[in-house]
C-alpha atoms as a PDB file:
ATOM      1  CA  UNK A   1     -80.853  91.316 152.454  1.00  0.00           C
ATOM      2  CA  UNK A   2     -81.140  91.088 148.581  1.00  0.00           C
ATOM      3  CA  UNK A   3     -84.191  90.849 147.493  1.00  0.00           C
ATOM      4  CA  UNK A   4     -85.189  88.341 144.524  1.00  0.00           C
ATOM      5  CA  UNK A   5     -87.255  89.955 141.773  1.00  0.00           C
ATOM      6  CA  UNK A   6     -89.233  87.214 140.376  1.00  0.00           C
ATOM      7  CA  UNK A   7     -90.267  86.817 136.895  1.00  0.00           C
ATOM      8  CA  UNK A   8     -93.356  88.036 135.196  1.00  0.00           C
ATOM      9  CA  UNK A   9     -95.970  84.660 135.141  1.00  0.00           C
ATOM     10  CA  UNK A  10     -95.813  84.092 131.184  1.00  0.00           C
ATOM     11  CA  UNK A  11     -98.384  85.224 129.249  1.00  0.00           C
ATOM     12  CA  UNK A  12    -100.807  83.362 127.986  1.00  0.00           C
ATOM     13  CA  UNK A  13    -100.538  82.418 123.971  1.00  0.00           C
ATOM     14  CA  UNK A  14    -102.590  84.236 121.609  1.00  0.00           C
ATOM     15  CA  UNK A  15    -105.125  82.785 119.496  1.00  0.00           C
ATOM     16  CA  UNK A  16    -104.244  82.237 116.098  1.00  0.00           C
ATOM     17  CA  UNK A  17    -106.249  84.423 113.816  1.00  0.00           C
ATOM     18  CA  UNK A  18    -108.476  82.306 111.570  1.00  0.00           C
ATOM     19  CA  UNK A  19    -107.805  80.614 108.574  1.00  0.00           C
ATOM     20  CA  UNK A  20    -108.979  82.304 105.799  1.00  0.00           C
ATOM     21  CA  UNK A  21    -111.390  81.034 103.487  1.00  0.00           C
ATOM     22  CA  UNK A  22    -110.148  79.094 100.963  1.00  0.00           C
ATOM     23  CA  UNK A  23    -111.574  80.366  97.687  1.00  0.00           C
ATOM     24  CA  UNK A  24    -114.338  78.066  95.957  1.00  0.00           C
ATOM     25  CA  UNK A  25    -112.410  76.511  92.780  1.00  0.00           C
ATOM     26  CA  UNK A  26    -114.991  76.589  89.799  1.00  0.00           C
ATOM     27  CA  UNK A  27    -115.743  73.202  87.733  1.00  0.00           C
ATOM     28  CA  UNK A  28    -114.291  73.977  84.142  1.00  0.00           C
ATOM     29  CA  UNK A  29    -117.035  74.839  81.363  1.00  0.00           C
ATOM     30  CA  UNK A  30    -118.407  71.959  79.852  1.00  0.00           C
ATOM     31  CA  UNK A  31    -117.997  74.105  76.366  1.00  0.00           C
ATOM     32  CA  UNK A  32    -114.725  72.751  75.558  1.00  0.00           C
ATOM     33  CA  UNK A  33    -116.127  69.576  75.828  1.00  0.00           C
ATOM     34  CA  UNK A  34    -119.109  70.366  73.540  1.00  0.00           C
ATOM     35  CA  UNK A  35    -116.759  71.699  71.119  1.00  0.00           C
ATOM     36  CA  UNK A  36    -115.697  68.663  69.081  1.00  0.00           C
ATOM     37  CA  UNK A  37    -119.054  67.556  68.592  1.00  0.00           C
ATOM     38  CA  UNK A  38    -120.043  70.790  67.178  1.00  0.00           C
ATOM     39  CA  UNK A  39    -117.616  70.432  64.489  1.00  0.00           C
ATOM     40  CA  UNK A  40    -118.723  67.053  63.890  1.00  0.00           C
ATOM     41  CA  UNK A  41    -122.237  68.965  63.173  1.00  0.00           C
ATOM     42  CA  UNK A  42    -122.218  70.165  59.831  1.00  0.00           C
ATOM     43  CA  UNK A  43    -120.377  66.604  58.723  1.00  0.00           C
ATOM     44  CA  UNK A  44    -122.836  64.676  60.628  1.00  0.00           C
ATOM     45  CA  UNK A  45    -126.114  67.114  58.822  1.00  0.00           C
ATOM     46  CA  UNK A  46    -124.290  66.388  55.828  1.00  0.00           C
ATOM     47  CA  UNK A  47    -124.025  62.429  55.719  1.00  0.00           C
ATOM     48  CA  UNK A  48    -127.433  62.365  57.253  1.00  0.00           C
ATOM     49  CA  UNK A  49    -129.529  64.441  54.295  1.00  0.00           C
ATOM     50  CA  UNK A  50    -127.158  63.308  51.422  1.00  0.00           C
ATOM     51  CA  UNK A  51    -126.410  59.540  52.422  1.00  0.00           C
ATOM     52  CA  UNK A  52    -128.570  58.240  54.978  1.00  0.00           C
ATOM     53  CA  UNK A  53    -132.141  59.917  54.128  1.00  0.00           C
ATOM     54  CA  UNK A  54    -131.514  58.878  50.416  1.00  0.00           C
ATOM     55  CA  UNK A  55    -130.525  55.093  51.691  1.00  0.00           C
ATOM     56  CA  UNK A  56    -133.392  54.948  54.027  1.00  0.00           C
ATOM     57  CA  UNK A  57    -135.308  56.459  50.849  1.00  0.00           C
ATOM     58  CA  UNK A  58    -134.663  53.764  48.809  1.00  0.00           C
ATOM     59  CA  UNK A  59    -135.061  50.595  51.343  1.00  0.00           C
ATOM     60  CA  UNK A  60    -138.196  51.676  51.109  1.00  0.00           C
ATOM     61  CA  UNK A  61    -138.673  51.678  47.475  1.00  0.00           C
ATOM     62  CA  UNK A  62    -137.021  47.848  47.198  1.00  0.00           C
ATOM     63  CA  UNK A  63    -140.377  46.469  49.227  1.00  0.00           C
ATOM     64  CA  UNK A  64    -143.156  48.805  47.813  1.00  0.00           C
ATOM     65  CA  UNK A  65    -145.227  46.966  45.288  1.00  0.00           C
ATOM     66  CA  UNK A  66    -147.549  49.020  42.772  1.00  0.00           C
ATOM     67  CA  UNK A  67    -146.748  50.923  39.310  1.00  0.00           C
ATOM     68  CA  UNK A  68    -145.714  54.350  38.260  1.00  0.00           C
ATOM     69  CA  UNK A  69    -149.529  54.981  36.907  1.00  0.00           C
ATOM     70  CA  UNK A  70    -151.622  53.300  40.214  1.00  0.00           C
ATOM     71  CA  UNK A  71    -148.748  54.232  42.741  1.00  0.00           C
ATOM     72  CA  UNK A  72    -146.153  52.510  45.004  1.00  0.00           C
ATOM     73  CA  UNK A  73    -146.760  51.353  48.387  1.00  0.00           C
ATOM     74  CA  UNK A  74    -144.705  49.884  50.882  1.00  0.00           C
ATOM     75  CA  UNK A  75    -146.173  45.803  51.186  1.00  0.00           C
ATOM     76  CA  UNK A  76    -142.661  44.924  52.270  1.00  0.00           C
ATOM     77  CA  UNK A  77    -142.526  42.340  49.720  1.00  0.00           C
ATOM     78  CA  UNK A  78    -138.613  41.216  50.069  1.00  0.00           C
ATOM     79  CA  UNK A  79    -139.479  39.133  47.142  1.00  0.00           C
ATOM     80  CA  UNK A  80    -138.374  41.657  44.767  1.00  0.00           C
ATOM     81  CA  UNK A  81    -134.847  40.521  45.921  1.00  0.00           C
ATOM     82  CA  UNK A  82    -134.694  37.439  45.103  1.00  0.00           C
ATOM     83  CA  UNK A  83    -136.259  37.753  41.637  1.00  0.00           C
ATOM     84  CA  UNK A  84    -133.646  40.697  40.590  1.00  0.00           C
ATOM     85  CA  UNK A  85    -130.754  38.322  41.742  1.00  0.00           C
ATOM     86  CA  UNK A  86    -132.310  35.353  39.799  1.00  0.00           C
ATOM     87  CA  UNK A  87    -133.035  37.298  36.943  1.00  0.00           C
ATOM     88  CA  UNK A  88    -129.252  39.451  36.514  1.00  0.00           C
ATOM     89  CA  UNK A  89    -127.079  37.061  37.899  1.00  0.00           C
ATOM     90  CA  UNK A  90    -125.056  37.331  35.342  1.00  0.00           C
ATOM     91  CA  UNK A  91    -124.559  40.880  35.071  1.00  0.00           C
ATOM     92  CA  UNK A  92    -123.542  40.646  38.567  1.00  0.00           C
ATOM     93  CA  UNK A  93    -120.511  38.011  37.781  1.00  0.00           C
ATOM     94  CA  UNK A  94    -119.509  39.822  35.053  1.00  0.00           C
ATOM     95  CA  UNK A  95    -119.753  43.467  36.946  1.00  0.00           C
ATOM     96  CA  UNK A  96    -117.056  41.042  39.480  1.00  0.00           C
ATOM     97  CA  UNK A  97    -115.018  40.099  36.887  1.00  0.00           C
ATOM     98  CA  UNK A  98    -114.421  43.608  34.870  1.00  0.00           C
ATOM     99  CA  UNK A  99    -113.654  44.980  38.154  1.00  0.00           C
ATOM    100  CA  UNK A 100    -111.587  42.444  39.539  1.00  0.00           C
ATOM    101  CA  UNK A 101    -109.777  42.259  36.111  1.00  0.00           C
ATOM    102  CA  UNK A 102    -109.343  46.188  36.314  1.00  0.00           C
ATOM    103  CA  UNK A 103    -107.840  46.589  39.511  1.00  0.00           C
ATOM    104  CA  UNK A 104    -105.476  43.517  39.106  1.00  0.00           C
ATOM    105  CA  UNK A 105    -103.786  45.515  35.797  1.00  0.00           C
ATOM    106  CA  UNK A 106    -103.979  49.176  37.775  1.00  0.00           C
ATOM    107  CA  UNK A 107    -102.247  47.151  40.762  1.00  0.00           C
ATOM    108  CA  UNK A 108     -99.475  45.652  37.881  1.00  0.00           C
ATOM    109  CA  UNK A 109     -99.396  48.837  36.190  1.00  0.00           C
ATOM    110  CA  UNK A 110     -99.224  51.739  39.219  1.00  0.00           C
ATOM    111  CA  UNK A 111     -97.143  49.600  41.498  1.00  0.00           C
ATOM    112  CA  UNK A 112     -94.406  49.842  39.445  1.00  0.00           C
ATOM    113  CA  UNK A 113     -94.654  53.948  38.507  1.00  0.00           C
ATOM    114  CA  UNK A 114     -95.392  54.733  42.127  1.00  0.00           C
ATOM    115  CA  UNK A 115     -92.400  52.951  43.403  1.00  0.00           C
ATOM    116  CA  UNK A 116     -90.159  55.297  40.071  1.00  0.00           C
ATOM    117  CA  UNK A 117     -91.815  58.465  41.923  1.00  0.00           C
ATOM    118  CA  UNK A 118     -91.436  57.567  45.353  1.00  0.00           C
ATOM    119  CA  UNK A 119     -87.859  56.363  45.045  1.00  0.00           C
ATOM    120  CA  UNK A 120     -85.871  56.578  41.427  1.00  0.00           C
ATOM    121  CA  UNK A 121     -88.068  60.316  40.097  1.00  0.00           C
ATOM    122  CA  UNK A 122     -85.957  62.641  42.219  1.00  0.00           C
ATOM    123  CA  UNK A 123     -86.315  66.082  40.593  1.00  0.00           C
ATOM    124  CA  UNK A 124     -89.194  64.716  38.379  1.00  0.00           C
ATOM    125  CA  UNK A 125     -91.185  63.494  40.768  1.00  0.00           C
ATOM    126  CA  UNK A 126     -93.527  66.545  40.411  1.00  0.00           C
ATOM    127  CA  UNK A 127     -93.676  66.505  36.911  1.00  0.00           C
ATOM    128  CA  UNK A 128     -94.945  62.692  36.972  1.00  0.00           C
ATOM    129  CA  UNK A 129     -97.242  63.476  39.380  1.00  0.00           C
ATOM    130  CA  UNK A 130     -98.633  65.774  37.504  1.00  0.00           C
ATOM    131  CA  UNK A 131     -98.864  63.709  34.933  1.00  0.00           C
ATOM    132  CA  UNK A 132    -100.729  61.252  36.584  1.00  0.00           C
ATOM    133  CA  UNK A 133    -103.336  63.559  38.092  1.00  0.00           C
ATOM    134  CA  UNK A 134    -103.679  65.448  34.233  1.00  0.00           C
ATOM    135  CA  UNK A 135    -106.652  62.787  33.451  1.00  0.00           C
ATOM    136  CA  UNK A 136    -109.040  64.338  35.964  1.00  0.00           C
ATOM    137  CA  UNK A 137    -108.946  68.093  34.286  1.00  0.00           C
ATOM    138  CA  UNK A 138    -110.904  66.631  31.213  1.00  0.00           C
ATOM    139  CA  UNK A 139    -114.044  65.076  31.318  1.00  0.00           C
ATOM    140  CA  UNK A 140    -115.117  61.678  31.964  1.00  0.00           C
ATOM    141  CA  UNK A 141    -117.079  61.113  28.985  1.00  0.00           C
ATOM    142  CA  UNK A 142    -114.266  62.552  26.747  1.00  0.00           C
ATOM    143  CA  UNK A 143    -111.555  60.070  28.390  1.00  0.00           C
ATOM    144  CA  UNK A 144    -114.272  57.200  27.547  1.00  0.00           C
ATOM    145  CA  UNK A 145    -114.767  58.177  23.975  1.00  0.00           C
ATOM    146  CA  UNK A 146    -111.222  58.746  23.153  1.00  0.00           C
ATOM    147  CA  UNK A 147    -110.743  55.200  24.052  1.00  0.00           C
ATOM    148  CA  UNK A 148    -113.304  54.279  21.071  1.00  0.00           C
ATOM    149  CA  UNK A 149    -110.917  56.331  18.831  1.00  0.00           C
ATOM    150  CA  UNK A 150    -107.556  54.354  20.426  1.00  0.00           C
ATOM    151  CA  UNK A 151    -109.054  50.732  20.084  1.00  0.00           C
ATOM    152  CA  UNK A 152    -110.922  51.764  16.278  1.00  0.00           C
ATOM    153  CA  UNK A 153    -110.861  48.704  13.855  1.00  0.00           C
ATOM    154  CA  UNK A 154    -107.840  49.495  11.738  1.00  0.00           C
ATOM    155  CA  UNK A 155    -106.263  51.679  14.163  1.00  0.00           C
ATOM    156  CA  UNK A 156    -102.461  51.686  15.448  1.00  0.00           C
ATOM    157  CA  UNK A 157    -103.101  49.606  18.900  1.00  0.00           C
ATOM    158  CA  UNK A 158    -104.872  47.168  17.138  1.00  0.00           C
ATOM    159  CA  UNK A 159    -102.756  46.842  14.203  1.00  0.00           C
ATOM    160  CA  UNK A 160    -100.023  46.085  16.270  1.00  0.00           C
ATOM    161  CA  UNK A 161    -102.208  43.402  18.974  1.00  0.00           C
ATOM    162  CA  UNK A 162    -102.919  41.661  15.788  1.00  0.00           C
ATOM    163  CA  UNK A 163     -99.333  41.390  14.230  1.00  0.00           C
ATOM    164  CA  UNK A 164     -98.001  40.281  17.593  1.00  0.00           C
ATOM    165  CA  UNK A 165    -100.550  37.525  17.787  1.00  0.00           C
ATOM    166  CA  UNK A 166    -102.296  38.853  20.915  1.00  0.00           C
ATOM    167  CA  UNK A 167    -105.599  39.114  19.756  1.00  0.00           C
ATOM    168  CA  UNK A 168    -105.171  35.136  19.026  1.00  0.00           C
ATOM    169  CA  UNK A 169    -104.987  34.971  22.630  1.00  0.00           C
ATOM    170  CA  UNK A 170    -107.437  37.542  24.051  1.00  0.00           C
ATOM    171  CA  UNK A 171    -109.942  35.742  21.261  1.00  0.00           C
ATOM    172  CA  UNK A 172    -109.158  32.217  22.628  1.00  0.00           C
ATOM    173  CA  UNK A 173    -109.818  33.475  26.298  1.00  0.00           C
ATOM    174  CA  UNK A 174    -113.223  34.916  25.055  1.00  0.00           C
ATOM    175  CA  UNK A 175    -112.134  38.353  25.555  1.00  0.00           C
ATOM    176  CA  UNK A 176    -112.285  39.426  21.890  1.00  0.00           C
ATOM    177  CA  UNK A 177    -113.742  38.921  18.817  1.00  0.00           C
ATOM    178  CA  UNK A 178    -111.395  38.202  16.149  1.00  0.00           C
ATOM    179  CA  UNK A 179    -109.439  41.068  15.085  1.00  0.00           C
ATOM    180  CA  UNK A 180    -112.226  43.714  16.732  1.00  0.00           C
ATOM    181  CA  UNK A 181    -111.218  45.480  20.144  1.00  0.00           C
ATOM    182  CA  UNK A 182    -114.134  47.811  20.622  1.00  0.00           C
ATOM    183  CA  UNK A 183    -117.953  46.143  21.581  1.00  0.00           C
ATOM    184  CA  UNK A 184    -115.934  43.284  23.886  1.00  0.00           C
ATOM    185  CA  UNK A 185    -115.164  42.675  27.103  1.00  0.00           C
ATOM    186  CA  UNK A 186    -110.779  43.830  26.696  1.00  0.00           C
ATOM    187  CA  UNK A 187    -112.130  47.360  25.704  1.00  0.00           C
ATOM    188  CA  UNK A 188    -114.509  47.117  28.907  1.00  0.00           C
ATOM    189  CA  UNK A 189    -111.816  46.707  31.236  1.00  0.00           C
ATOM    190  CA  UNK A 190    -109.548  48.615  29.715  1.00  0.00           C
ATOM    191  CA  UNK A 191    -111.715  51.680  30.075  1.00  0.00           C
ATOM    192  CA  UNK A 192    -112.152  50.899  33.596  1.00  0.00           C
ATOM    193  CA  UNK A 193    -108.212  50.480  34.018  1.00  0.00           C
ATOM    194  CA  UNK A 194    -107.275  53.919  32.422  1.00  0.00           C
ATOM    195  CA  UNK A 195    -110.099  55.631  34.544  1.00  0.00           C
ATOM    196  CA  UNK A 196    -109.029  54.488  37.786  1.00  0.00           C
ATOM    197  CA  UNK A 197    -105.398  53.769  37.637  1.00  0.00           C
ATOM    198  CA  UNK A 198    -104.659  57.340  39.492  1.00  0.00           C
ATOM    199  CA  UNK A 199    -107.075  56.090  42.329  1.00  0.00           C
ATOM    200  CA  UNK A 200    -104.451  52.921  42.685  1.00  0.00           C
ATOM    201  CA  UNK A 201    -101.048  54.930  41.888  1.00  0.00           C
ATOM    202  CA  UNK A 202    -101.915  57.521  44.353  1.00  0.00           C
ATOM    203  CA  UNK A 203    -101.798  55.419  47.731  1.00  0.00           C
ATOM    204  CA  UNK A 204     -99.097  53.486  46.413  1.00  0.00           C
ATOM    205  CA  UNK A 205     -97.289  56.555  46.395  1.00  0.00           C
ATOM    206  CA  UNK A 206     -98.060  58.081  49.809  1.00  0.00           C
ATOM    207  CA  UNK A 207     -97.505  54.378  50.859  1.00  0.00           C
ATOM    208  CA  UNK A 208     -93.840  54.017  49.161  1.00  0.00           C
ATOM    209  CA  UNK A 209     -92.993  57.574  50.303  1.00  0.00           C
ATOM    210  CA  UNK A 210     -93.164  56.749  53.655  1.00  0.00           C
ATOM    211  CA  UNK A 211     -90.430  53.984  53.607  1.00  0.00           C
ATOM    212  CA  UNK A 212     -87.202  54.934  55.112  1.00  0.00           C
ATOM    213  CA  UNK A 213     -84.573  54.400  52.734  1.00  0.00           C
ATOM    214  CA  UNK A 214     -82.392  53.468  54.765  1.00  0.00           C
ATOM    215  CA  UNK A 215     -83.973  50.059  55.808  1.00  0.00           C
ATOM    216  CA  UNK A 216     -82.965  49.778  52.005  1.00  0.00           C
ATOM    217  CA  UNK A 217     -79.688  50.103  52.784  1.00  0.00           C
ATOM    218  CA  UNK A 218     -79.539  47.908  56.073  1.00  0.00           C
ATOM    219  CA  UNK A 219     -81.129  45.051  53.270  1.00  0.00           C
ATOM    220  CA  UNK A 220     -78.034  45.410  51.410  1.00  0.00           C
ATOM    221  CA  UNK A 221     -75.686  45.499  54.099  1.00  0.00           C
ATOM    222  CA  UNK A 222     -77.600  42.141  55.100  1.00  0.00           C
ATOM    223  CA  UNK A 223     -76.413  40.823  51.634  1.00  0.00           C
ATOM    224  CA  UNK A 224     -80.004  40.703  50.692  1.00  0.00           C
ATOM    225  CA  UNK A 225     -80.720  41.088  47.359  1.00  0.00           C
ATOM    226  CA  UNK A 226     -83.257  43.519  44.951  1.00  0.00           C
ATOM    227  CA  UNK A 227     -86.324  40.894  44.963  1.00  0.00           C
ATOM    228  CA  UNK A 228     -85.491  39.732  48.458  1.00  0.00           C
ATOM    229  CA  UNK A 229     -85.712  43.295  49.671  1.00  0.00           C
ATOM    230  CA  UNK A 230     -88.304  44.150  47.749  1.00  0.00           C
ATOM    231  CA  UNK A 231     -90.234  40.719  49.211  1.00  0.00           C
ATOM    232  CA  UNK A 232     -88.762  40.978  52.866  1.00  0.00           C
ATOM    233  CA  UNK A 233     -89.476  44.961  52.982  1.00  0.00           C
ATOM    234  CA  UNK A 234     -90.868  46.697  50.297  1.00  0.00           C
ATOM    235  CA  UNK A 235     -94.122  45.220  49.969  1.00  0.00           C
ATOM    236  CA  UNK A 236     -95.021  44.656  53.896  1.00  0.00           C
ATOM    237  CA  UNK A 237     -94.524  48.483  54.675  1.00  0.00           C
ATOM    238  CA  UNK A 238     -96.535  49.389  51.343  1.00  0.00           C
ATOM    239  CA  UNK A 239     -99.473  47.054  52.220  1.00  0.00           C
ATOM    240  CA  UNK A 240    -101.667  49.913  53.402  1.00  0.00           C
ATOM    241  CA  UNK A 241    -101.202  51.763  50.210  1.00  0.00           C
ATOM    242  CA  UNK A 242    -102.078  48.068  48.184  1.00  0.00           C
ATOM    243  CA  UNK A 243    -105.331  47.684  50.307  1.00  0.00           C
ATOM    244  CA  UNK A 244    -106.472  51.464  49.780  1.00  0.00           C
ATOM    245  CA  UNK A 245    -105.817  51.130  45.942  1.00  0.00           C
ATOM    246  CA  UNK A 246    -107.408  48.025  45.398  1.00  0.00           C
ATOM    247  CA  UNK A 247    -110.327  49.388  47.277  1.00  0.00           C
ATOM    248  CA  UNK A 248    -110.839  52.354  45.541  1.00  0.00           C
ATOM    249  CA  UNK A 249    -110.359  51.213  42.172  1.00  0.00           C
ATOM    250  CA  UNK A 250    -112.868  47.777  42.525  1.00  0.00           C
ATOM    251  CA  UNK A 251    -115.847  49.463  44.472  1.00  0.00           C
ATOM    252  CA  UNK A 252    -116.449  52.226  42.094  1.00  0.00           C
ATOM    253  CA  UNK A 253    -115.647  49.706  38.925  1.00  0.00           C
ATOM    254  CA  UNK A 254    -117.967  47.753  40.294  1.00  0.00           C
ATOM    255  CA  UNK A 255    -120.804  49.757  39.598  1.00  0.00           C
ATOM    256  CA  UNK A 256    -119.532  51.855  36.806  1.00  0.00           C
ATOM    257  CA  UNK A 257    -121.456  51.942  33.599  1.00  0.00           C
ATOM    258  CA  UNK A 258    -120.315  54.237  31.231  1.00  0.00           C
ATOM    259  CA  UNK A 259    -117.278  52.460  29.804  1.00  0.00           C
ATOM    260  CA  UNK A 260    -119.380  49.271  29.418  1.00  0.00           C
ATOM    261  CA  UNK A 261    -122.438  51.651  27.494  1.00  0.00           C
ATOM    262  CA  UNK A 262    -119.391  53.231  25.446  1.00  0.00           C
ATOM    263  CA  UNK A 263    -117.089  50.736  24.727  1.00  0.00           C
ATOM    264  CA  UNK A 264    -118.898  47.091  25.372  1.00  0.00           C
ATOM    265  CA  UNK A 265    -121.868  46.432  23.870  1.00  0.00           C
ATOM    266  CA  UNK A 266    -125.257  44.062  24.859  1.00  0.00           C
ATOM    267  CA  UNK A 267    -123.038  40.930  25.734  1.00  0.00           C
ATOM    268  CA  UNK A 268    -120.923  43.028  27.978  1.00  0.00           C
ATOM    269  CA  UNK A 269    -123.697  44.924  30.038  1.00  0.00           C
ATOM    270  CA  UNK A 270    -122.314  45.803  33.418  1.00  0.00           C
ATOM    271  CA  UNK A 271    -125.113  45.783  36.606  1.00  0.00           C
ATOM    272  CA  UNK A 272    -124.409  49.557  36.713  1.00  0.00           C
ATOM    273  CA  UNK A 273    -126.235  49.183  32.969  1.00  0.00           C
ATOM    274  CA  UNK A 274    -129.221  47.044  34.627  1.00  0.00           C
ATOM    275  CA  UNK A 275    -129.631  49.332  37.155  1.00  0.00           C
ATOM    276  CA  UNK A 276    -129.984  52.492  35.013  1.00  0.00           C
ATOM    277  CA  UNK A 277    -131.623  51.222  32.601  1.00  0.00           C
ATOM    278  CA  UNK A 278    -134.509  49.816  35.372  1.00  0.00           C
ATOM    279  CA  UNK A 279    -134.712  53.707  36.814  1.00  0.00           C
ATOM    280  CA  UNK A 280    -134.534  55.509  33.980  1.00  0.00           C
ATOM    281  CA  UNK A 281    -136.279  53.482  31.432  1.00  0.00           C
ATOM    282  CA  UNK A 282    -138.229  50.899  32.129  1.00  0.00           C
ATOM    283  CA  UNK A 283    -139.222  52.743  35.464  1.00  0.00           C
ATOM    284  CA  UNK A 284    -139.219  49.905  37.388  1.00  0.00           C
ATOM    285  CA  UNK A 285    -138.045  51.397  40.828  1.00  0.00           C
ATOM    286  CA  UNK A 286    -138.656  48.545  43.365  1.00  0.00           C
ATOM    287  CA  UNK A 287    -136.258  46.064  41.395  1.00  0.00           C
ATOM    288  CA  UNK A 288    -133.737  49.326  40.592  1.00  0.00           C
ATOM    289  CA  UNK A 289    -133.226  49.748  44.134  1.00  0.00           C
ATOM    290  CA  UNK A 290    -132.934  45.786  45.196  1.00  0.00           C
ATOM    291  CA  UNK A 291    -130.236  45.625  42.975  1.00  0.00           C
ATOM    292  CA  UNK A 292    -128.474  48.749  44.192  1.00  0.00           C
ATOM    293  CA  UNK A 293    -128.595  47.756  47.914  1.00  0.00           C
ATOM    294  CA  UNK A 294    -127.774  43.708  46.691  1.00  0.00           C
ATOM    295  CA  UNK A 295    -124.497  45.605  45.186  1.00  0.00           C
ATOM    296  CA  UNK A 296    -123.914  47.566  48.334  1.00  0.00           C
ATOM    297  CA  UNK A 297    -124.514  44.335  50.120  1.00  0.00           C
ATOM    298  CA  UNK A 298    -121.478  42.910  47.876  1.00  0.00           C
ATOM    299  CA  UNK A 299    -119.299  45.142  47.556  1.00  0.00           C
ATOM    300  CA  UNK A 300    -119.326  45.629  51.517  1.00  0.00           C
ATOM    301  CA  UNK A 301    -118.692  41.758  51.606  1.00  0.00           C
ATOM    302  CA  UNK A 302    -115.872  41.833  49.659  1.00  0.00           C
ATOM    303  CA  UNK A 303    -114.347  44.639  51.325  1.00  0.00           C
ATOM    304  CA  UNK A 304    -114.480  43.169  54.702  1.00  0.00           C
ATOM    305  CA  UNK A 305    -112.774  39.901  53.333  1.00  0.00           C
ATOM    306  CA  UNK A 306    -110.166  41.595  51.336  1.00  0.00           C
ATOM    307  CA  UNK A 307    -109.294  43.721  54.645  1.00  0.00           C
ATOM    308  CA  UNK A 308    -108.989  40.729  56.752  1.00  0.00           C
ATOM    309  CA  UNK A 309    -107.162  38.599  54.191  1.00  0.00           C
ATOM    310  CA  UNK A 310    -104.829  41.029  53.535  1.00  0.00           C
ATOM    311  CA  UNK A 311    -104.219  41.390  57.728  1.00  0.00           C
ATOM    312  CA  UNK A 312    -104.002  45.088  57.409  1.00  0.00           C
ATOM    313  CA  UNK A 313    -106.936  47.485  58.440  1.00  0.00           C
ATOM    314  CA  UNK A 314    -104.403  50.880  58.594  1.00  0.00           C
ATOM    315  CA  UNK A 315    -105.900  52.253  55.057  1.00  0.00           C
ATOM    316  CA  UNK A 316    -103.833  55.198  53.466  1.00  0.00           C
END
């Protein structure tokens, strides 16, 4: 008979080796995330020894009591407030005004030559820009007292105000007196308009440049005309470059002082003038720095309207 070879029992499985150890991932540094703020550092040291040290400084100063011979000392007497405001008033509505008027004829006057350079300067548009950044390489009191030289009694510009009638105007409005330019309030604020039109044109332009022309040309194929496309899409997309210009040409004309000590005269004293004049000569610091943080307070007022009024807060 045949014999029948049976088949080996199957073997049992191996075990599987082990799984090997996964490897232990490491949390990232937390340096990278330290790094922006230690940029920030040297900004931050910065504002905080040259801004708010000084500010802290002198809200200090507005409630001390005392004289320069016996000493201040803080008495927090928020008095002093009140009396500065009741006492220069005035200079205060008039520091407004001047400033107000300023940036109104910087807006009228850059709008129009930062829409020529963005636009219509082509190959010149360096050469104007340069031009309009020229007034910063001389000095600031040399721009101011070339302005008494351009507004002299007898001279060209107001030779030729007078025989087109405009000082009739200017003099019925209160802004001059009679034939004479320099010592009234028109050679105030036109200081303040030639020193800080290039703060206003500047914006504009960065503003304007950024336009596509060719929503210019979709206008027109819309058969809208200049002024409607200058209404419908011109001045929306500049807005940012309106609200940066106005604000830097009001807040510093606000508290400027030297075209006011050049060109004005006692009837067209600025608060700028109160304010140095309280430091520097009559010494009377508590009521110096009232009025400087009752500016701040102001001009901080007037910003936050003028940003919401204008519905824009994207500033160039």
């Amino acid at each position: 008979m045949a014999t029948v070879t049976q088949p080996p029992p199957p073997r049992a499985p191996s075990p599987s080796p082990p799984p090997a150890p996964v490897p232990r991932v490491k949390p990232a540094r937390r340096r990278g995330r330290r790094t922006p703020y230690l940029l920030l550092l040297p900004g931050l040291l910065w504002l905080v020894v040259f801004f708010v040290l000084p500010v802290a400084y002198q809200a200090s100063t507005s409630v001390q009591t005392g004289s320069l011979e016996e000493g201040y000392e803080v008495t927090w007497h928020f008095a002093t407030y009140g009396d500065a405001l009741s006492a220069y008033w005035p200079q205060f509505v008039r520091s407004v005004l001047y400033a107000a008027s300023a940036t109104v004829l910087c807006l009228v006057l850059g709008y129009p030559l930062a829409y020529l350079i963005a636009f219509r300067a082509g190959r010149w548009r360096n050469l104007i820009m340069i031009l309009v950044i020229a007034p910063f390489f001389a000095g600031f009191l040399i721009r101011t007292l070339a302005w008494k030289t351009i507004l002299a009694d007898g001279g060209y510009v107001v030779g030729a105000l007078d025989a087109l009638h405009v000082l009739d105007v200017t003099s019925w409005l209160g802004w001059t007196a009679g034939d004479r330019v320099l010592a009234t309030p028109l050679a105030v604020v036109c200081g303040l308009t030639y020193t800080f039109l290039p703060f206003m044109i500047l914006p504009l332009y960065t503003s304007l440049e950024r336009i596509d022309p060719r929503l210019h040309e979709a206008a027109n194929d819309l058969y809208a005309g200049p002024a409607t496309t200058f209404r419908r899409v011109t001045l929306p997309l500049s807005m940012p470059g309106v609200v940066s210009g106005t604000l830097l040409t009001f807040i510093p004309a606000t508290g400027d002082y030297i075209n006011a000590d050049l060109l004005g005269s006692t009837d067209t004293r600025m608060i700028g003038n109160v304010i140095q004049t309280q430091f520097l000569r009559v010494l009377d610091y508590p009521t110096a720095a009232a009025l400087s943080f009752l500016l701040m307070a102001a001009i901080l007022c007037a910003v936050t309207v003028h940003i919401r009024t204008s519905g824009t807060e994207d500033l160039v």
